[in-house]
PDB file of N, CA and C in Angstrom:
ATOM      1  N   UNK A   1       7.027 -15.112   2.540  1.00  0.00           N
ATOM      2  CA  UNK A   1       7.942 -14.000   2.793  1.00  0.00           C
ATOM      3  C   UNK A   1       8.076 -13.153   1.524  1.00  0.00           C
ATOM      4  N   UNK A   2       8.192 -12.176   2.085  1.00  0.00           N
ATOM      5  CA  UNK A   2       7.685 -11.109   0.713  1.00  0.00           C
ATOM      6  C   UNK A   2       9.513 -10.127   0.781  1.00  0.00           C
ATOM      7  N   UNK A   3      10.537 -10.430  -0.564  1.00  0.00           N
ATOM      8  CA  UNK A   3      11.398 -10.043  -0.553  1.00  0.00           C
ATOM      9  C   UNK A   3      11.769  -8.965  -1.805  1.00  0.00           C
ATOM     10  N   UNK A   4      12.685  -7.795  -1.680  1.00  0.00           N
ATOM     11  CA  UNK A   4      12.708  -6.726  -2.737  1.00  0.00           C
ATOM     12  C   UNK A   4      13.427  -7.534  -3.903  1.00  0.00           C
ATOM     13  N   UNK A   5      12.524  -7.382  -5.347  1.00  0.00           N
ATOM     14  CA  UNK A   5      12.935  -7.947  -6.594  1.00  0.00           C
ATOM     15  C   UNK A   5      11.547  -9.574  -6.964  1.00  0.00           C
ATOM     16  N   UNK A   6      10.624  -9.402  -5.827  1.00  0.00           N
ATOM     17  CA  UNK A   6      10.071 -10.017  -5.842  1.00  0.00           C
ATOM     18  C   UNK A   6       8.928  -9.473  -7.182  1.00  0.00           C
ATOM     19  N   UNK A   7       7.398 -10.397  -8.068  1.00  0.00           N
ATOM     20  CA  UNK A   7       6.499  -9.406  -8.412  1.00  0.00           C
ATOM     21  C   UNK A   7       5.278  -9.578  -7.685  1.00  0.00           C
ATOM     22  N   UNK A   8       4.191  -8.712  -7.657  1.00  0.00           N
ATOM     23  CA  UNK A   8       2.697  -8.713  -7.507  1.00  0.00           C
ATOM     24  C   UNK A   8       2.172  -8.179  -8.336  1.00  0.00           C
ATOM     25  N   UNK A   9       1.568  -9.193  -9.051  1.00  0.00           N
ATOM     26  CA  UNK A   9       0.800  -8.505 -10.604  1.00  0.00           C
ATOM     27  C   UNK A   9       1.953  -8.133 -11.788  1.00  0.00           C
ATOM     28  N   UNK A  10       1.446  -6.574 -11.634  1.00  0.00           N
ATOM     29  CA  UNK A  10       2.337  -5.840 -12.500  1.00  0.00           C
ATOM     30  C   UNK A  10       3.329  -4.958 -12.290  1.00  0.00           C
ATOM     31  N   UNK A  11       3.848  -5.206 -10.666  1.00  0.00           N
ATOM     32  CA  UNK A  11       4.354  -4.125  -9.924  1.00  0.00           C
ATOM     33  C   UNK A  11       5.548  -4.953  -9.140  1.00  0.00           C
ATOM     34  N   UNK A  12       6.710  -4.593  -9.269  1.00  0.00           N
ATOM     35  CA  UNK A  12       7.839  -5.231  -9.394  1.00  0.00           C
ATOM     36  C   UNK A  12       8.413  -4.840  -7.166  1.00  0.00           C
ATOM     37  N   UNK A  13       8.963  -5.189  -6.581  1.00  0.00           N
ATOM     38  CA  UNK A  13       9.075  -4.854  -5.201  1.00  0.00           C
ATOM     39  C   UNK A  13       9.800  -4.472  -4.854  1.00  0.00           C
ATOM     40  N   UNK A  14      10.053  -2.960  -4.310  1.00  0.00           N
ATOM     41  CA  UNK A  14      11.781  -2.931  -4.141  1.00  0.00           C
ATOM     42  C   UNK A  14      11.677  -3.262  -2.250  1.00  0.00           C
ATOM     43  N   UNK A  15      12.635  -1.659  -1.806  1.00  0.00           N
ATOM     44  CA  UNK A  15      12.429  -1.687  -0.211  1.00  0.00           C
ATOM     45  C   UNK A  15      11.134  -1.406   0.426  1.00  0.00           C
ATOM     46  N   UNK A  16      11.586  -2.531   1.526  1.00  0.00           N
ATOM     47  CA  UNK A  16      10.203  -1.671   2.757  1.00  0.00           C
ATOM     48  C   UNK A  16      10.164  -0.740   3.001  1.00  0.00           C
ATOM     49  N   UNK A  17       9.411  -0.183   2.815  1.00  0.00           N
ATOM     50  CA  UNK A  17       8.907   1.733   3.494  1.00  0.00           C
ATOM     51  C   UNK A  17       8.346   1.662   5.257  1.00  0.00           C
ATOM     52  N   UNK A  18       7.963   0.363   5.660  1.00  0.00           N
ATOM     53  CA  UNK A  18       7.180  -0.118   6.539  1.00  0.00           C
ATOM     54  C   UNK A  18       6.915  -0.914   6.790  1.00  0.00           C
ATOM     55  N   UNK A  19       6.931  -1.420   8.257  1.00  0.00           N
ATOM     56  CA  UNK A  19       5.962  -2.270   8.453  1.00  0.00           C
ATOM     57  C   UNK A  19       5.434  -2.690   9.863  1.00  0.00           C
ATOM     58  N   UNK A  20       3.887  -3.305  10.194  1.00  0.00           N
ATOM     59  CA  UNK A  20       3.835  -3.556  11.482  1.00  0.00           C
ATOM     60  C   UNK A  20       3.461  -4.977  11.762  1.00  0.00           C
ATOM     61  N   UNK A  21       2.369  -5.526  12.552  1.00  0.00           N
ATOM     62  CA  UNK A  21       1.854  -6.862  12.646  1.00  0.00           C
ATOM     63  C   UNK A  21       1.083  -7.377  11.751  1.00  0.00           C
ATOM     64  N   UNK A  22       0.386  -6.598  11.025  1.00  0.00           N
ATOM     65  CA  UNK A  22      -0.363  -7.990  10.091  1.00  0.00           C
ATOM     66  C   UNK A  22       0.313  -7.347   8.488  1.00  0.00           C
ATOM     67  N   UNK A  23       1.058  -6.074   8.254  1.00  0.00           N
ATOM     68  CA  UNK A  23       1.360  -5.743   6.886  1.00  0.00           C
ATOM     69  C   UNK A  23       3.008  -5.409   6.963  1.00  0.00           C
ATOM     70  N   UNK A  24       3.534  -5.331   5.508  1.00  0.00           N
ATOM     71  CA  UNK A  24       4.347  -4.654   5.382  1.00  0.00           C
ATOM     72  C   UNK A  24       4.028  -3.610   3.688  1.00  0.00           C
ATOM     73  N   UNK A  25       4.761  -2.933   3.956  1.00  0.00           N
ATOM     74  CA  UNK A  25       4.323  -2.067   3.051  1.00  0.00           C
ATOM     75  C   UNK A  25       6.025  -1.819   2.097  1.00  0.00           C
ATOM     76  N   UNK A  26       5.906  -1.818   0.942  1.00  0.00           N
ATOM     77  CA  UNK A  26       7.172  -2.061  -0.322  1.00  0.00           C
ATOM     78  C   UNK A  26       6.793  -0.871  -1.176  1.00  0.00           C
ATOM     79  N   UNK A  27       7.799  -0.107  -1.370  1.00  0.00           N
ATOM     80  CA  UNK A  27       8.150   0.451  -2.755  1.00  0.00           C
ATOM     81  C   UNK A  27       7.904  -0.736  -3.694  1.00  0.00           C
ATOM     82  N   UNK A  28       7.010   0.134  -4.747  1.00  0.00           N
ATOM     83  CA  UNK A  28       7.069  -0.998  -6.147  1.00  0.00           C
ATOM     84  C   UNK A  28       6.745  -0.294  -7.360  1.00  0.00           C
ATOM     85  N   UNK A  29       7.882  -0.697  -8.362  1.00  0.00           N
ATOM     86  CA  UNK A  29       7.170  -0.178  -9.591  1.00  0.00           C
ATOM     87  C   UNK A  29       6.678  -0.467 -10.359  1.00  0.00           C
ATOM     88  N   UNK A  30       5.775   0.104 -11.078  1.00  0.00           N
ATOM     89  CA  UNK A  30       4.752  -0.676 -12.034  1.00  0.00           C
ATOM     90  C   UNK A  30       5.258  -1.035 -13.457  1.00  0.00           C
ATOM     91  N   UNK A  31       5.318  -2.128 -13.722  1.00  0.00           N
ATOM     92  CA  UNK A  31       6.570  -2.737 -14.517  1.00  0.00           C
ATOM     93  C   UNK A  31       6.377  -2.135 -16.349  1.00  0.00           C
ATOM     94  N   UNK A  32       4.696  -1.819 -16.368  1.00  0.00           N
ATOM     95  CA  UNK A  32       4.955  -1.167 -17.908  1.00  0.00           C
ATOM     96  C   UNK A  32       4.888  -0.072 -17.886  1.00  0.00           C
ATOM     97  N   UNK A  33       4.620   1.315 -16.863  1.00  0.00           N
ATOM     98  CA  UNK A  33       4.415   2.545 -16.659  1.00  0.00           C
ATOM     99  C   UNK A  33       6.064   2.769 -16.668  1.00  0.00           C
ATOM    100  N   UNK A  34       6.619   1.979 -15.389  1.00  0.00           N
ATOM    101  CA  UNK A  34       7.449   2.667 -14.777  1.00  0.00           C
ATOM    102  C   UNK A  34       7.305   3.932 -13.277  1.00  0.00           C
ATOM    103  N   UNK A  35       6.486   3.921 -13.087  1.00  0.00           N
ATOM    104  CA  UNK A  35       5.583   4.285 -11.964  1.00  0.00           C
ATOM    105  C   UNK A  35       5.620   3.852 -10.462  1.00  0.00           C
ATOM    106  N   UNK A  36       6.543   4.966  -9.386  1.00  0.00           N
ATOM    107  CA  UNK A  36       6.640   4.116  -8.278  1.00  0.00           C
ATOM    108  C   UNK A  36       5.340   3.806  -7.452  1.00  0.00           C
ATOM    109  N   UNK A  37       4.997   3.077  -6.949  1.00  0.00           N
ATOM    110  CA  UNK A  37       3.663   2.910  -6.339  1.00  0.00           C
ATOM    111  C   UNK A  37       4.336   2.754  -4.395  1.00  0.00           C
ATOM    112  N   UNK A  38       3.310   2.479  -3.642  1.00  0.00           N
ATOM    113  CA  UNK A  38       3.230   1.853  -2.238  1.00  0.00           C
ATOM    114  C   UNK A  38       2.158   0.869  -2.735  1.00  0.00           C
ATOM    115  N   UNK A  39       2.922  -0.314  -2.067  1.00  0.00           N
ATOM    116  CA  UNK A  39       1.952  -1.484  -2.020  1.00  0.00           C
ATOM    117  C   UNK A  39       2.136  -2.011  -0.772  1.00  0.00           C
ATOM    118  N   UNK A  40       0.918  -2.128  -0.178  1.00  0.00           N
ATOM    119  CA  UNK A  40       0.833  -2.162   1.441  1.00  0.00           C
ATOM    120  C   UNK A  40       0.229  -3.988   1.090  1.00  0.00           C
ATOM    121  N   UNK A  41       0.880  -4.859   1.718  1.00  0.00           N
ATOM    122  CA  UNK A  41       0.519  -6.260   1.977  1.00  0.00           C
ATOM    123  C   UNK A  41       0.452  -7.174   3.147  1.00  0.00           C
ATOM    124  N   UNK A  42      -1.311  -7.260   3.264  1.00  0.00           N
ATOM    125  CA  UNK A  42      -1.462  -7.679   4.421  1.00  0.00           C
ATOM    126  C   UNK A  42      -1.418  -9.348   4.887  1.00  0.00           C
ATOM    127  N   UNK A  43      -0.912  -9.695   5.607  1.00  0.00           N
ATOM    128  CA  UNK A  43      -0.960 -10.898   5.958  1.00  0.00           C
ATOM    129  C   UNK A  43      -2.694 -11.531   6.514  1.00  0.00           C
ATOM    130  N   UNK A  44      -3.235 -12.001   5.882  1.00  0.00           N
ATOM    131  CA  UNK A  44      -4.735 -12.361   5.921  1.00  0.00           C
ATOM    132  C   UNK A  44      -4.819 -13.082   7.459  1.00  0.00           C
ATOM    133  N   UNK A  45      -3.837 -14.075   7.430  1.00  0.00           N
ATOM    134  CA  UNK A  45      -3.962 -14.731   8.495  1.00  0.00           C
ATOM    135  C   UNK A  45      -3.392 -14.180   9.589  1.00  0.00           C
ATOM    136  N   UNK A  46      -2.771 -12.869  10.115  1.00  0.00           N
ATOM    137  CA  UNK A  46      -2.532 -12.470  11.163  1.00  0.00           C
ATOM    138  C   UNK A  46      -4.182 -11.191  11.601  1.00  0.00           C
ATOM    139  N   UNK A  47      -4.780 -11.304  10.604  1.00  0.00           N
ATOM    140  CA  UNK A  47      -5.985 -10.209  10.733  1.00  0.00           C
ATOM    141  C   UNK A  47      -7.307 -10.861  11.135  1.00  0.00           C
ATOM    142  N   UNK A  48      -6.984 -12.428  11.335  1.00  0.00           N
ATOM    143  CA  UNK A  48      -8.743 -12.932  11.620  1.00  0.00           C
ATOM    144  C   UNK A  48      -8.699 -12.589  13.094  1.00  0.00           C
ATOM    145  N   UNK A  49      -8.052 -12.014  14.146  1.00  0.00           N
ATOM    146  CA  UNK A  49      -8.592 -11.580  15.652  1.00  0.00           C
ATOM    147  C   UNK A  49      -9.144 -10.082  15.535  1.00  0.00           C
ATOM    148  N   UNK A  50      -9.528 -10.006  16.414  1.00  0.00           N
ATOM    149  CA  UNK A  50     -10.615  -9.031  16.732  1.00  0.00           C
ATOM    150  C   UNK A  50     -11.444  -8.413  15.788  1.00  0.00           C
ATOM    151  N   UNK A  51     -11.389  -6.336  15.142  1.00  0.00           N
ATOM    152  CA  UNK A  51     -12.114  -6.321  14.741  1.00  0.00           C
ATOM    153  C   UNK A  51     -11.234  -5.641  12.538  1.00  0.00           C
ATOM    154  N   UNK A  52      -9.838  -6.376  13.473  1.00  0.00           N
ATOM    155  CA  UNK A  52      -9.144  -5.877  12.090  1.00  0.00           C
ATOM    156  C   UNK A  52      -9.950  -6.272  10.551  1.00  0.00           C
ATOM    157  N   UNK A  53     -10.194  -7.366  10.060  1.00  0.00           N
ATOM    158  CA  UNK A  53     -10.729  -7.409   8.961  1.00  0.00           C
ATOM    159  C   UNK A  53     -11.804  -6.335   8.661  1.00  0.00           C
ATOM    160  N   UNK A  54     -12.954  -6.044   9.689  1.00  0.00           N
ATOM    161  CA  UNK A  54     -13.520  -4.758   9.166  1.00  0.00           C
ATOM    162  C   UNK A  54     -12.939  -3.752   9.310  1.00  0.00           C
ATOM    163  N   UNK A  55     -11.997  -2.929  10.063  1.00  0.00           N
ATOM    164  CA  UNK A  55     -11.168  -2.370   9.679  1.00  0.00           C
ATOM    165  C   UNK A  55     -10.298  -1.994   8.402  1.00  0.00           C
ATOM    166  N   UNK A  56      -9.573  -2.860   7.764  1.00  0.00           N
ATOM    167  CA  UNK A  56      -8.995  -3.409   6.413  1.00  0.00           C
ATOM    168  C   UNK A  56      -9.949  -3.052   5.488  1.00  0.00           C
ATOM    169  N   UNK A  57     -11.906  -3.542   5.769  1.00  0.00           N
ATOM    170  CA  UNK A  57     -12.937  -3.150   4.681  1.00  0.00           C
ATOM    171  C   UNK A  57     -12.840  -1.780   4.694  1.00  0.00           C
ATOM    172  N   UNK A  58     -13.366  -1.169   6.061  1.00  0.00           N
ATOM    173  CA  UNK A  58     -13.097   0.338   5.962  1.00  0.00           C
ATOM    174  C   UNK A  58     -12.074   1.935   5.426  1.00  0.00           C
ATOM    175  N   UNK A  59     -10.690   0.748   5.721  1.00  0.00           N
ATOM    176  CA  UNK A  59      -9.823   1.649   5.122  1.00  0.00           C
ATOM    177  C   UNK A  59      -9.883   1.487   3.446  1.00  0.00           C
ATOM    178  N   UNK A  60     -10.284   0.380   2.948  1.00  0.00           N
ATOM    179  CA  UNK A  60     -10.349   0.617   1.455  1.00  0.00           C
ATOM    180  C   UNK A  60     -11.452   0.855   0.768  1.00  0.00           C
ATOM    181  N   UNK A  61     -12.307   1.275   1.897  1.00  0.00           N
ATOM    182  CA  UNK A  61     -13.931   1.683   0.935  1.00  0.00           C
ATOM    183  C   UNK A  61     -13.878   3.251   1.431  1.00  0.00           C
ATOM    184  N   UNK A  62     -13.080   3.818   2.346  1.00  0.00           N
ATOM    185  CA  UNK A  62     -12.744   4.990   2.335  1.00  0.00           C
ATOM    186  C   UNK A  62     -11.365   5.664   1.387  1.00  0.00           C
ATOM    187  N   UNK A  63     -10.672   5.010   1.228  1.00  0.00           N
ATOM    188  CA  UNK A  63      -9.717   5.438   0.611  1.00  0.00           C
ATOM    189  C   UNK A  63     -10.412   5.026  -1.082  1.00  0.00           C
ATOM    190  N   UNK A  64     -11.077   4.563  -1.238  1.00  0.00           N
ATOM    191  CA  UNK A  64     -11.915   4.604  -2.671  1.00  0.00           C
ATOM    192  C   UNK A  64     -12.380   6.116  -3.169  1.00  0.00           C
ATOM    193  N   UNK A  65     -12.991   6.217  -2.043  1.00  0.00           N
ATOM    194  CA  UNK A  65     -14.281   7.629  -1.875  1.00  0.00           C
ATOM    195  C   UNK A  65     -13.407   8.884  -1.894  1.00  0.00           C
ATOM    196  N   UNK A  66     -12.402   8.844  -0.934  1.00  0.00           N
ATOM    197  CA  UNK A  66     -11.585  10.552  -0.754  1.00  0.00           C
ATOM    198  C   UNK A  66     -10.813  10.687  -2.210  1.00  0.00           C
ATOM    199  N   UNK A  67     -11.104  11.611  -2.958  1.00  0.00           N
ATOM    200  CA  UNK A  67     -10.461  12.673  -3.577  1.00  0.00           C
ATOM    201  C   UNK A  67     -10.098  13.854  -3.249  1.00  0.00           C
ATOM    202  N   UNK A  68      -8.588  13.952  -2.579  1.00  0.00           N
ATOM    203  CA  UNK A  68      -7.849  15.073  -2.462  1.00  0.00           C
ATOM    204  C   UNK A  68      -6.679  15.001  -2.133  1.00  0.00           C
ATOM    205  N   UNK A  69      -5.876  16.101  -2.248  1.00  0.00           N
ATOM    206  CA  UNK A  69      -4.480  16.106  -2.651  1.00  0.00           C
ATOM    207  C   UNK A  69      -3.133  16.072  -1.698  1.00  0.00           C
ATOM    208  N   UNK A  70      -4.396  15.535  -0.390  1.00  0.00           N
ATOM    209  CA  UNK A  70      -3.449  15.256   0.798  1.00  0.00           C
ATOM    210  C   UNK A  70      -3.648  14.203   1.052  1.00  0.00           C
ATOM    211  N   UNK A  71      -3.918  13.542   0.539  1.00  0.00           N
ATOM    212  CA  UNK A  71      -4.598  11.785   1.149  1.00  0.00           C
ATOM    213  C   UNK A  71      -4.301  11.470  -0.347  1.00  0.00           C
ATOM    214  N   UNK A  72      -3.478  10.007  -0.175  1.00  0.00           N
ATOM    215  CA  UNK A  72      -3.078   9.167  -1.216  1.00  0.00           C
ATOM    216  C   UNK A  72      -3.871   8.423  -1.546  1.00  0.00           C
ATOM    217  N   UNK A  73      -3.932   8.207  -2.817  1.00  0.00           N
ATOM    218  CA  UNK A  73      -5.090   7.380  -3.908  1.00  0.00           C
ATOM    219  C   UNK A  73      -4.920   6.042  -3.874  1.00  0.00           C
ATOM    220  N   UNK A  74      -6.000   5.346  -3.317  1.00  0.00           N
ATOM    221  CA  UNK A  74      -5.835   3.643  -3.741  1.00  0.00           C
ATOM    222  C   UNK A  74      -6.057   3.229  -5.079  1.00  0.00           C
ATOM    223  N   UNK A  75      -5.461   2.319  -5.954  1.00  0.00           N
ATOM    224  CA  UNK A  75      -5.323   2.628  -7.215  1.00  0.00           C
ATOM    225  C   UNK A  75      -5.922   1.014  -7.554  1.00  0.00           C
ATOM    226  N   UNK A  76      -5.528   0.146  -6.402  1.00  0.00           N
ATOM    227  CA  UNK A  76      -5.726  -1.369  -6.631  1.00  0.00           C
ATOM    228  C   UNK A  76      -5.905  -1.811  -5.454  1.00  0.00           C
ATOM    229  N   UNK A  77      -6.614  -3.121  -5.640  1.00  0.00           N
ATOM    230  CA  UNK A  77      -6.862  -4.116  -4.377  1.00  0.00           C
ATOM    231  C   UNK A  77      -7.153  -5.069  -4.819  1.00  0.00           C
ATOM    232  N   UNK A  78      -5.883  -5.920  -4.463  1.00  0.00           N
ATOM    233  CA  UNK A  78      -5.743  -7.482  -5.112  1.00  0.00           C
ATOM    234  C   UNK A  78      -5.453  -8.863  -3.866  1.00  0.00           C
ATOM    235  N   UNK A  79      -5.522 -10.033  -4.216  1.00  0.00           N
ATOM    236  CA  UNK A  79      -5.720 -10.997  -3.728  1.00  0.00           C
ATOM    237  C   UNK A  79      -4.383 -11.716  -3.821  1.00  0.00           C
ATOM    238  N   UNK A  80      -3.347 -11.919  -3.018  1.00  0.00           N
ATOM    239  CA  UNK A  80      -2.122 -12.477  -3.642  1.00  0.00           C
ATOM    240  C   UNK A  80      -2.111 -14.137  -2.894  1.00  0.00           C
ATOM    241  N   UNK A  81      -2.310 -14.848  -3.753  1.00  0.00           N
ATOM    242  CA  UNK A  81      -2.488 -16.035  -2.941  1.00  0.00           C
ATOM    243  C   UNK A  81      -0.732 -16.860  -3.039  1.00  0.00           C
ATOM    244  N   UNK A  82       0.245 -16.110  -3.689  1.00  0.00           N
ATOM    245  CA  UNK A  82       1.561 -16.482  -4.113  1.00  0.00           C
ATOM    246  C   UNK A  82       2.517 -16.047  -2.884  1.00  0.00           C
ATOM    247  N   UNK A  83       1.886 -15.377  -2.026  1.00  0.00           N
ATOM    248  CA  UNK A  83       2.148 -14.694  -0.991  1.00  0.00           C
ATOM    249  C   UNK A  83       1.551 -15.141   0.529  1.00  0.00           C
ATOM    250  N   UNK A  84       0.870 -15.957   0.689  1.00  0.00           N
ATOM    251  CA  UNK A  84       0.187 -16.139   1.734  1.00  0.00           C
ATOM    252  C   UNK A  84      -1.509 -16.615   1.672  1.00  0.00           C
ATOM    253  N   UNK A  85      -1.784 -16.230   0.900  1.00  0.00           N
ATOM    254  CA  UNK A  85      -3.079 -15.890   0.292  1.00  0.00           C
ATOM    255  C   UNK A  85      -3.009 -13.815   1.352  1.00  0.00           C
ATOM    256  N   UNK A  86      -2.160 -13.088   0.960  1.00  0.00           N
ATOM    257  CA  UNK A  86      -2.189 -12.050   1.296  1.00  0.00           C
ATOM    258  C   UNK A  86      -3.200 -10.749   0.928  1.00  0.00           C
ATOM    259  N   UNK A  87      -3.425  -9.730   1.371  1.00  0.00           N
ATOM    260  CA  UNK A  87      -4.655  -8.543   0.793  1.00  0.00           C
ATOM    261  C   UNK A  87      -3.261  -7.873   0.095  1.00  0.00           C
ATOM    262  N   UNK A  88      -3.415  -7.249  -1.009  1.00  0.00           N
ATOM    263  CA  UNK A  88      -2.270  -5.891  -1.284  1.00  0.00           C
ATOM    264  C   UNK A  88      -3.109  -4.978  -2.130  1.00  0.00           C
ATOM    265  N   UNK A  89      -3.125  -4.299  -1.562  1.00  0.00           N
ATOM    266  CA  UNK A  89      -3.436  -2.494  -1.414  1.00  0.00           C
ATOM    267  C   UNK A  89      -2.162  -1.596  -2.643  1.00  0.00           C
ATOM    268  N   UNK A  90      -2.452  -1.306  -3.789  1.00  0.00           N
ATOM    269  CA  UNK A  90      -1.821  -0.379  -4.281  1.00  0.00           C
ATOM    270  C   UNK A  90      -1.753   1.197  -4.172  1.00  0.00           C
ATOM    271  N   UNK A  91      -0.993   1.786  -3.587  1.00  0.00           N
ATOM    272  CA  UNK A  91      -1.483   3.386  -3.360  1.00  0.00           C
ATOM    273  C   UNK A  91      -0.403   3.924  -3.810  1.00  0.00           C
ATOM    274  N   UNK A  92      -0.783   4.992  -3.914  1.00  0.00           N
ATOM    275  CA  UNK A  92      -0.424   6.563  -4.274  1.00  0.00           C
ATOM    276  C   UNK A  92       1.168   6.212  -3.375  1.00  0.00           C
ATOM    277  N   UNK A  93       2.411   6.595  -4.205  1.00  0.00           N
ATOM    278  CA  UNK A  93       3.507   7.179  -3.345  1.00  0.00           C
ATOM    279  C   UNK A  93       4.110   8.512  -3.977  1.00  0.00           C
ATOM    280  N   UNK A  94       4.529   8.902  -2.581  1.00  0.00           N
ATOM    281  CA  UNK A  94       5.114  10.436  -3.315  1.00  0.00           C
ATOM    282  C   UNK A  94       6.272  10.825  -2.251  1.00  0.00           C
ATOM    283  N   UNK A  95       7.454  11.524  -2.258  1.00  0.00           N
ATOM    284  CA  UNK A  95       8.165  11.847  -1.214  1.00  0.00           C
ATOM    285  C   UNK A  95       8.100  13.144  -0.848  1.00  0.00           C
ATOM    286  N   UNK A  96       8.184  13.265   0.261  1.00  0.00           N
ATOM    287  CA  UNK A  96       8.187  14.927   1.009  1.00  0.00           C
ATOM    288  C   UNK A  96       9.157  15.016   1.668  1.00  0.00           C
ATOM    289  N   UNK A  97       9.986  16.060   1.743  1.00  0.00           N
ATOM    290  CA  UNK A  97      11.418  16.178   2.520  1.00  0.00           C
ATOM    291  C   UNK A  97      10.430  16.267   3.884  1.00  0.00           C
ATOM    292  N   UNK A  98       9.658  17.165   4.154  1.00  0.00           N
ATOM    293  CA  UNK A  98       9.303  17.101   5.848  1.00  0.00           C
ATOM    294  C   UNK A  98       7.425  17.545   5.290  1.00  0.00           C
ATOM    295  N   UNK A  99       6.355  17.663   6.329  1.00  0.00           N
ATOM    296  CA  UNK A  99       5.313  17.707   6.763  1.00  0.00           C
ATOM    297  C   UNK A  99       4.773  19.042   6.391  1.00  0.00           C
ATOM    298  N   UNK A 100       5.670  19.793   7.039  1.00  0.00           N
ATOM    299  CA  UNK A 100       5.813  21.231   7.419  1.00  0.00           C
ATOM    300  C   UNK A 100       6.155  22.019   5.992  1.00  0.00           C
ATOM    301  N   UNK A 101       7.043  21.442   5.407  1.00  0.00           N
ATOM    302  CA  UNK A 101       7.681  21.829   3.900  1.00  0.00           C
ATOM    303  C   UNK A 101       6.399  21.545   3.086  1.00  0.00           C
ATOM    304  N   UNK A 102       5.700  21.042   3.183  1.00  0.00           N
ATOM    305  CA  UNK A 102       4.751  20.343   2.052  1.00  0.00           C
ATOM    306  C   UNK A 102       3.543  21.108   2.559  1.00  0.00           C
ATOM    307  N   UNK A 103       2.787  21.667   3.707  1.00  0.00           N
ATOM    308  CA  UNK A 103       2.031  22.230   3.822  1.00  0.00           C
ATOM    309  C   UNK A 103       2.558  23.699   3.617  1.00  0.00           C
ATOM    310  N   UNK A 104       3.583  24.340   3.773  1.00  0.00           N
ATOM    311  CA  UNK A 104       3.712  25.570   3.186  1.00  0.00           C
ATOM    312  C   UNK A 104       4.095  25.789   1.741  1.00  0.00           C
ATOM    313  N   UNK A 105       4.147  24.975   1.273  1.00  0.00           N
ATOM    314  CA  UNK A 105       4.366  25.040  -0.570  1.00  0.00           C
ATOM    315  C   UNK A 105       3.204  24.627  -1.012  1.00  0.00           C
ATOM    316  N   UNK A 106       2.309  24.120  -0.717  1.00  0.00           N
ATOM    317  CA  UNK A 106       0.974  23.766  -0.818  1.00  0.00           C
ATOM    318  C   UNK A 106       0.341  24.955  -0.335  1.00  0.00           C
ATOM    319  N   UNK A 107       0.556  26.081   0.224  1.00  0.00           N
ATOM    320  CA  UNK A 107      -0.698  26.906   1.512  1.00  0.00           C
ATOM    321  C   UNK A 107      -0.488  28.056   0.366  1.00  0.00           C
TER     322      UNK A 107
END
């Protein structure tokens, strides 16, 4: 069980931002930056049915590759075995008041 004040690595856990069946996803900050991150953590063992594990490969060998300023940066991909033996995904966080606000200050 993965609780806020918990660590992974170097990145300290606050609240859930999210979550569904095999992940939850935590605010975390990176404990010598100071740097809020998303760290998305997957439960390994809810992902061995169907074709999720390649899935899981795909989203992080694509999110490697995209550089741009609408799609958040994967920064890390680590092995948490203190956790489940869990996947955790470090990415890019940023807040936007709305969708709509962020594509017209951007356009």
């Amino acid at each position: 069980m993965v609780t806020e004040g918990m660590r992974v690595g170097k990145y300290e856990l606050g609240r859930t931002l999210g979550e569904g069946n095999s992940a939850k996803v935590k605010l975390a900050t990176d404990i010598v930056s100071g740097q809020s991150f998303a760290v998305k953590i997957i439960d390994k063992s809810r992902t061995s049915r169907l074709n999720v594990p390649f899935q899981i490969k795909r989203e992080i060998r694509t999110l490697k590759v995209l550089k741009h300023p609408n799609i958040v940066r994967l920064h890390e991909v680590n092995v948490s075995i203190a956790y489940g033996d869990s996947l955790v995904l470090v990415i890019e966080f940023f807040v936007i008041q709305d969708m709509t606000s962020n594509i017209l200050i951007t356009a």
